[in-house]
PDB file of N, CA and C in Angstrom:
ATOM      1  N   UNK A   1       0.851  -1.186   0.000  1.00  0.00           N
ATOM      2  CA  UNK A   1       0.000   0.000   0.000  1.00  0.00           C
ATOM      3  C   UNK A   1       0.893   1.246   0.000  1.00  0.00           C
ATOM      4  N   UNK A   2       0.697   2.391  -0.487  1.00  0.00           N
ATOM      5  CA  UNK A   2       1.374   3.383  -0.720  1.00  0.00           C
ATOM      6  C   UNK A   2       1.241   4.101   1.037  1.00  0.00           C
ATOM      7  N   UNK A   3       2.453   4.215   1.095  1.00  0.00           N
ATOM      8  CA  UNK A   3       2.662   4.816   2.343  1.00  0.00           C
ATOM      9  C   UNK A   3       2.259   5.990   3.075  1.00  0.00           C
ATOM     10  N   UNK A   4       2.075   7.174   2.199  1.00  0.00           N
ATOM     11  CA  UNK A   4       1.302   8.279   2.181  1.00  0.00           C
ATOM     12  C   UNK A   4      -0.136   7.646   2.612  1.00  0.00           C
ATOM     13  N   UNK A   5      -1.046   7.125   2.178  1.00  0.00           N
ATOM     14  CA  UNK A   5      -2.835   6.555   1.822  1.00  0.00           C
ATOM     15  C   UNK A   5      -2.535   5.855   3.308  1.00  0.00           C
ATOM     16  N   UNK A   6      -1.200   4.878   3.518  1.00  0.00           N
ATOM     17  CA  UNK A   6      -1.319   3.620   5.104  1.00  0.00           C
ATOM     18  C   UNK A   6      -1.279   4.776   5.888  1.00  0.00           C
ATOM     19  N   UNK A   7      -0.131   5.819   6.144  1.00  0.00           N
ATOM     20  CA  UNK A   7      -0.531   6.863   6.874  1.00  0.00           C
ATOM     21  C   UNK A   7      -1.435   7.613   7.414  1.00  0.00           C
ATOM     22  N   UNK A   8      -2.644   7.969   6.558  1.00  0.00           N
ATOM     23  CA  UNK A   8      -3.294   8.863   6.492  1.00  0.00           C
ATOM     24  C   UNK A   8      -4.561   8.133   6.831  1.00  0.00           C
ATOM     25  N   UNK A   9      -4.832   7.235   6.194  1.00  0.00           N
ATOM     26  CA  UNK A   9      -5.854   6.160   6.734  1.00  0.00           C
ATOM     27  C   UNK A   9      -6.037   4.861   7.477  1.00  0.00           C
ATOM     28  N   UNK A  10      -4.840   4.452   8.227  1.00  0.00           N
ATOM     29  CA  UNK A  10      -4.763   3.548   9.003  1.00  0.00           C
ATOM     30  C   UNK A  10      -5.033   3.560  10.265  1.00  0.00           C
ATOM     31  N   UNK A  11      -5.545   2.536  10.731  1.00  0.00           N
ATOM     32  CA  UNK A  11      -5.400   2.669  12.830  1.00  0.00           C
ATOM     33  C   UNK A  11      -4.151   2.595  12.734  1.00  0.00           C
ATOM     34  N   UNK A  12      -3.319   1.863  12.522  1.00  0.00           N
ATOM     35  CA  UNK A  12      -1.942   1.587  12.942  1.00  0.00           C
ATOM     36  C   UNK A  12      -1.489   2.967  13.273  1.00  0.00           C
ATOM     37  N   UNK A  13      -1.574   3.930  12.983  1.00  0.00           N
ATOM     38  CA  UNK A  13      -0.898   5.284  12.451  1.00  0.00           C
ATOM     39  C   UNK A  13      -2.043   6.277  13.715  1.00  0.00           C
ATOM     40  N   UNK A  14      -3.097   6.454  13.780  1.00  0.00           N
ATOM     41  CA  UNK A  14      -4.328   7.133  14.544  1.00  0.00           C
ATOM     42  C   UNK A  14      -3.871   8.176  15.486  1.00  0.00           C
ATOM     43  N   UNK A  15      -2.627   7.633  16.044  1.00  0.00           N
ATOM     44  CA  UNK A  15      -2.007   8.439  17.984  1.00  0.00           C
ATOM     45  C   UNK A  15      -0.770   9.152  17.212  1.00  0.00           C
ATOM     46  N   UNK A  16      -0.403   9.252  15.838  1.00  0.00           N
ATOM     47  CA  UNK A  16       0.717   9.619  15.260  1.00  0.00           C
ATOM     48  C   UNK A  16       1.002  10.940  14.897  1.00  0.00           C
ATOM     49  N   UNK A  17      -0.354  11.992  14.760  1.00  0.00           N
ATOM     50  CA  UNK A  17      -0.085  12.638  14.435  1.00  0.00           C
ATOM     51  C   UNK A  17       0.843  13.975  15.138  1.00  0.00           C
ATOM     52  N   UNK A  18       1.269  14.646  13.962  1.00  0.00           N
ATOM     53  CA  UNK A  18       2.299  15.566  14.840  1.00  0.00           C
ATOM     54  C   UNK A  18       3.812  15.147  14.913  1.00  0.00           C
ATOM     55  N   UNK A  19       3.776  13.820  14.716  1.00  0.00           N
ATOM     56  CA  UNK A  19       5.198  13.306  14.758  1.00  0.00           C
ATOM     57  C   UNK A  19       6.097  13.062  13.326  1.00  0.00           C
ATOM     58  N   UNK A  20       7.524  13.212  13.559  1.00  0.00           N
ATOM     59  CA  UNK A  20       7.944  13.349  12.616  1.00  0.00           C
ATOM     60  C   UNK A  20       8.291  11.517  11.558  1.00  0.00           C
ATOM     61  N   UNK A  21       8.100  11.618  10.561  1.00  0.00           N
ATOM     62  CA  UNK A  21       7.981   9.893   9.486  1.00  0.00           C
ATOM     63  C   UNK A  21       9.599   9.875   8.853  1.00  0.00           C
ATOM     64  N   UNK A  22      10.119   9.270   9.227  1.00  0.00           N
ATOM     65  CA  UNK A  22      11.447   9.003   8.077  1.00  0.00           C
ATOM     66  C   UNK A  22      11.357   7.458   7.428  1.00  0.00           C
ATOM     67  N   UNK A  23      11.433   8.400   6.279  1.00  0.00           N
ATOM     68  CA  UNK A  23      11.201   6.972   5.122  1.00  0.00           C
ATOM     69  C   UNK A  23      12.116   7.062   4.441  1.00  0.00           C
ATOM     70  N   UNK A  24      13.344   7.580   4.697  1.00  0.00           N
ATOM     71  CA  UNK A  24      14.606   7.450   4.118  1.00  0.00           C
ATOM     72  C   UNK A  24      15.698   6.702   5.085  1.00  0.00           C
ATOM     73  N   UNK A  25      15.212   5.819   5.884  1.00  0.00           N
ATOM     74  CA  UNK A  25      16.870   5.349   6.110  1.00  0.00           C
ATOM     75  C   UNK A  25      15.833   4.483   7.865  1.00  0.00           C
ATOM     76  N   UNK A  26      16.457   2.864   8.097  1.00  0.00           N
ATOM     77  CA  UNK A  26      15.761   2.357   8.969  1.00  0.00           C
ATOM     78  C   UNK A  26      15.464   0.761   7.795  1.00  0.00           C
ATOM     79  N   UNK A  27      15.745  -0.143   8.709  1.00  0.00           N
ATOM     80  CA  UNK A  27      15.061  -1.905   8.282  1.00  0.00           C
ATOM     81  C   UNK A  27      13.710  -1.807   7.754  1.00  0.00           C
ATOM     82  N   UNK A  28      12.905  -0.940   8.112  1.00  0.00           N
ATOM     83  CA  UNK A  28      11.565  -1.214   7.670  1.00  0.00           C
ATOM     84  C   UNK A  28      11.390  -0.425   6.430  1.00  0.00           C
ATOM     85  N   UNK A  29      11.320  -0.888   5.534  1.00  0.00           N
ATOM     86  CA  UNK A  29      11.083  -0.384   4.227  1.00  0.00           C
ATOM     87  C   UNK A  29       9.968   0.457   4.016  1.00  0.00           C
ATOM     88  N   UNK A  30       8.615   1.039   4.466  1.00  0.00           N
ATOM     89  CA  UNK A  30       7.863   1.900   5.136  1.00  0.00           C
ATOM     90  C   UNK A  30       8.777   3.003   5.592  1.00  0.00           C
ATOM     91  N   UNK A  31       9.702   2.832   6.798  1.00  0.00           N
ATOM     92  CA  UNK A  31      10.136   3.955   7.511  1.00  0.00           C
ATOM     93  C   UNK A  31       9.706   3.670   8.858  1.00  0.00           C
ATOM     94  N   UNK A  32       9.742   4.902   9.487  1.00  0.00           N
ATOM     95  CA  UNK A  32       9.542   5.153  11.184  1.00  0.00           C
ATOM     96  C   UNK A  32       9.676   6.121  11.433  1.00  0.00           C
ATOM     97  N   UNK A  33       9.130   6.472  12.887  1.00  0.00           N
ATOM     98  CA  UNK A  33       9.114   7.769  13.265  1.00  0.00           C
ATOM     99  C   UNK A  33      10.231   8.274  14.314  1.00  0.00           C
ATOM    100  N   UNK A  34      10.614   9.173  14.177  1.00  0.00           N
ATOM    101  CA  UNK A  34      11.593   9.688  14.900  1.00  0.00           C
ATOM    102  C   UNK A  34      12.001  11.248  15.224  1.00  0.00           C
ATOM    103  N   UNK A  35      12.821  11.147  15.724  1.00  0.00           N
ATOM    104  CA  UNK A  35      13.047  13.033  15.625  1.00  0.00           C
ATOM    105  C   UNK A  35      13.393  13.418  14.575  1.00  0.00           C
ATOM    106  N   UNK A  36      13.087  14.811  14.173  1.00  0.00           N
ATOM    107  CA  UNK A  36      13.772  15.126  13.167  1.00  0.00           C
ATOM    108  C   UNK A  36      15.136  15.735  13.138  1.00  0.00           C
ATOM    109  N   UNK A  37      16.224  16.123  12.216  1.00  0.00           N
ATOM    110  CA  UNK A  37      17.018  16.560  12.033  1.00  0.00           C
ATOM    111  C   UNK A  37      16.773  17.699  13.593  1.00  0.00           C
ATOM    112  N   UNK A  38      18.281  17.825  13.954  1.00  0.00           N
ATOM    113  CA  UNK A  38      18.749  18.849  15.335  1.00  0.00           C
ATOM    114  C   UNK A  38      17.752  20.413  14.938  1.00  0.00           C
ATOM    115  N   UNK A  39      17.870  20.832  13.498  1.00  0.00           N
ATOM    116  CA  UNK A  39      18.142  22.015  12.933  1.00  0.00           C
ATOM    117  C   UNK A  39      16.671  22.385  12.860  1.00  0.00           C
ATOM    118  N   UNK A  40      15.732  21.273  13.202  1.00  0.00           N
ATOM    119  CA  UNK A  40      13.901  21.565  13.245  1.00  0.00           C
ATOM    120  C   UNK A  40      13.703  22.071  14.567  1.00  0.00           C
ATOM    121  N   UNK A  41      14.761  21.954  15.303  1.00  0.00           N
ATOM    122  CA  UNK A  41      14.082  22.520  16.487  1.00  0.00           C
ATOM    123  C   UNK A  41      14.885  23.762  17.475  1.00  0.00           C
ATOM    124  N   UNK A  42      15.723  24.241  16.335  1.00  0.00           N
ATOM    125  CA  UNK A  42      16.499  25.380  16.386  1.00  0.00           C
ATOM    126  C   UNK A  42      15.769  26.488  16.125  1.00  0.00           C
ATOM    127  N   UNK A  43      15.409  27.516  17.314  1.00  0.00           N
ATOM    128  CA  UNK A  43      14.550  28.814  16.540  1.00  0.00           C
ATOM    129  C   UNK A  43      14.798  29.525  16.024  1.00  0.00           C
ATOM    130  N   UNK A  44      16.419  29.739  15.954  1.00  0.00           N
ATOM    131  CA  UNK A  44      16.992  30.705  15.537  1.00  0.00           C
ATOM    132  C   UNK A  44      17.292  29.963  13.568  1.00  0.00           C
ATOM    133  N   UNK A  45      17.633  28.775  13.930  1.00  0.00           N
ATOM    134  CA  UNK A  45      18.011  28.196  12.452  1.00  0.00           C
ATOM    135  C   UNK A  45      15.959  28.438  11.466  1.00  0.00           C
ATOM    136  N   UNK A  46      15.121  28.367  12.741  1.00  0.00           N
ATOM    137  CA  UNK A  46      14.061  28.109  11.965  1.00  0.00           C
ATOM    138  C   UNK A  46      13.535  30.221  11.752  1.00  0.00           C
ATOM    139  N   UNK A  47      13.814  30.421  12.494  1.00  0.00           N
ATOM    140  CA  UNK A  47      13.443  32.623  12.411  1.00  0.00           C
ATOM    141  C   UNK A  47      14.410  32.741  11.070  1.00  0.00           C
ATOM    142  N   UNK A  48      15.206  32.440  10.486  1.00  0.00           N
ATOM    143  CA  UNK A  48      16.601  32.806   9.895  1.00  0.00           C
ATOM    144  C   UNK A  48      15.731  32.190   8.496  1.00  0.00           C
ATOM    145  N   UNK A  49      15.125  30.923   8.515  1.00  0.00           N
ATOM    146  CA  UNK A  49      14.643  30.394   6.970  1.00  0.00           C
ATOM    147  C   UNK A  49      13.188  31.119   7.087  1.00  0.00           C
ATOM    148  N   UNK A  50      12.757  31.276   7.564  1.00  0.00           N
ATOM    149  CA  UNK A  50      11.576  32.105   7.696  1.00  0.00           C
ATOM    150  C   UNK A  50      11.845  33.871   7.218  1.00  0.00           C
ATOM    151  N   UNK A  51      12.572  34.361   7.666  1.00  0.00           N
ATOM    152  CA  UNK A  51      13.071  35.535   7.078  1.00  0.00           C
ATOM    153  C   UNK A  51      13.546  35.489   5.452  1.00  0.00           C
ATOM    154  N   UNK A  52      14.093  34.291   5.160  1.00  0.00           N
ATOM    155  CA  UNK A  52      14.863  34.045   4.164  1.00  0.00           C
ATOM    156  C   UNK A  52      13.411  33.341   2.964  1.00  0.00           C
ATOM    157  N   UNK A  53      12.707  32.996   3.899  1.00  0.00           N
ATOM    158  CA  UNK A  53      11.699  32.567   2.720  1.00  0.00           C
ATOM    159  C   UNK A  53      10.754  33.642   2.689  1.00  0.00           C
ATOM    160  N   UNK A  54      10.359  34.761   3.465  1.00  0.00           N
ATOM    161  CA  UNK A  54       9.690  35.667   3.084  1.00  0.00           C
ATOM    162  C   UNK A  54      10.386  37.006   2.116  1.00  0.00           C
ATOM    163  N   UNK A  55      11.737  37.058   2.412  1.00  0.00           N
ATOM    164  CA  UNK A  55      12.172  38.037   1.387  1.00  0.00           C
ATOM    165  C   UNK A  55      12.501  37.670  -0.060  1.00  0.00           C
ATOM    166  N   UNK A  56      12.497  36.520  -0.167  1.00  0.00           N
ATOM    167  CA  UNK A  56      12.268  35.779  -1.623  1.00  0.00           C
ATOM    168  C   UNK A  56      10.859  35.428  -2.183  1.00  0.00           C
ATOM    169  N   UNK A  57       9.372  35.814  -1.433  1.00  0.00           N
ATOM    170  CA  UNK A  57       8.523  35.715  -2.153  1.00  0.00           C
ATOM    171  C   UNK A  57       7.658  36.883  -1.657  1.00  0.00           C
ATOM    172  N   UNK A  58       8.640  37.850  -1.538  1.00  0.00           N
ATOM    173  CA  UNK A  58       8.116  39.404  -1.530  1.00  0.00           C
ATOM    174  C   UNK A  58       8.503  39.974  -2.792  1.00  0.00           C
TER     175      UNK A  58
END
């Protein structure tokens, strides 16, 4: 089943939301959930792309 659709419509998945999915790297060919990269929860790394993405679609 396409992983996006098992996600989105599964019980398995129901208590998941909010959490971060890596489907790049892990035994289970699906993926898993985990933290994300250090740099998602940096405010300053995240104020800095936020500045940087609003003066490029101003």
């Amino acid at each position: 089943m396409d992983i996006l659709l098992d996600l989105a419509l599964s019980d398995e998945y129901k208590n998941d939301s909010g959490k971060y999915f890596d489907n790049d790297k892990g035994g289970d060919p699906k993926g898993y959930f985990s933290p994300a990269h250090p740099g998602a929860y940096d405010e300053a790394k995240i104020n800095a792309l936020l500045v940087l993405t609003n003066n490029i679609i101003e």
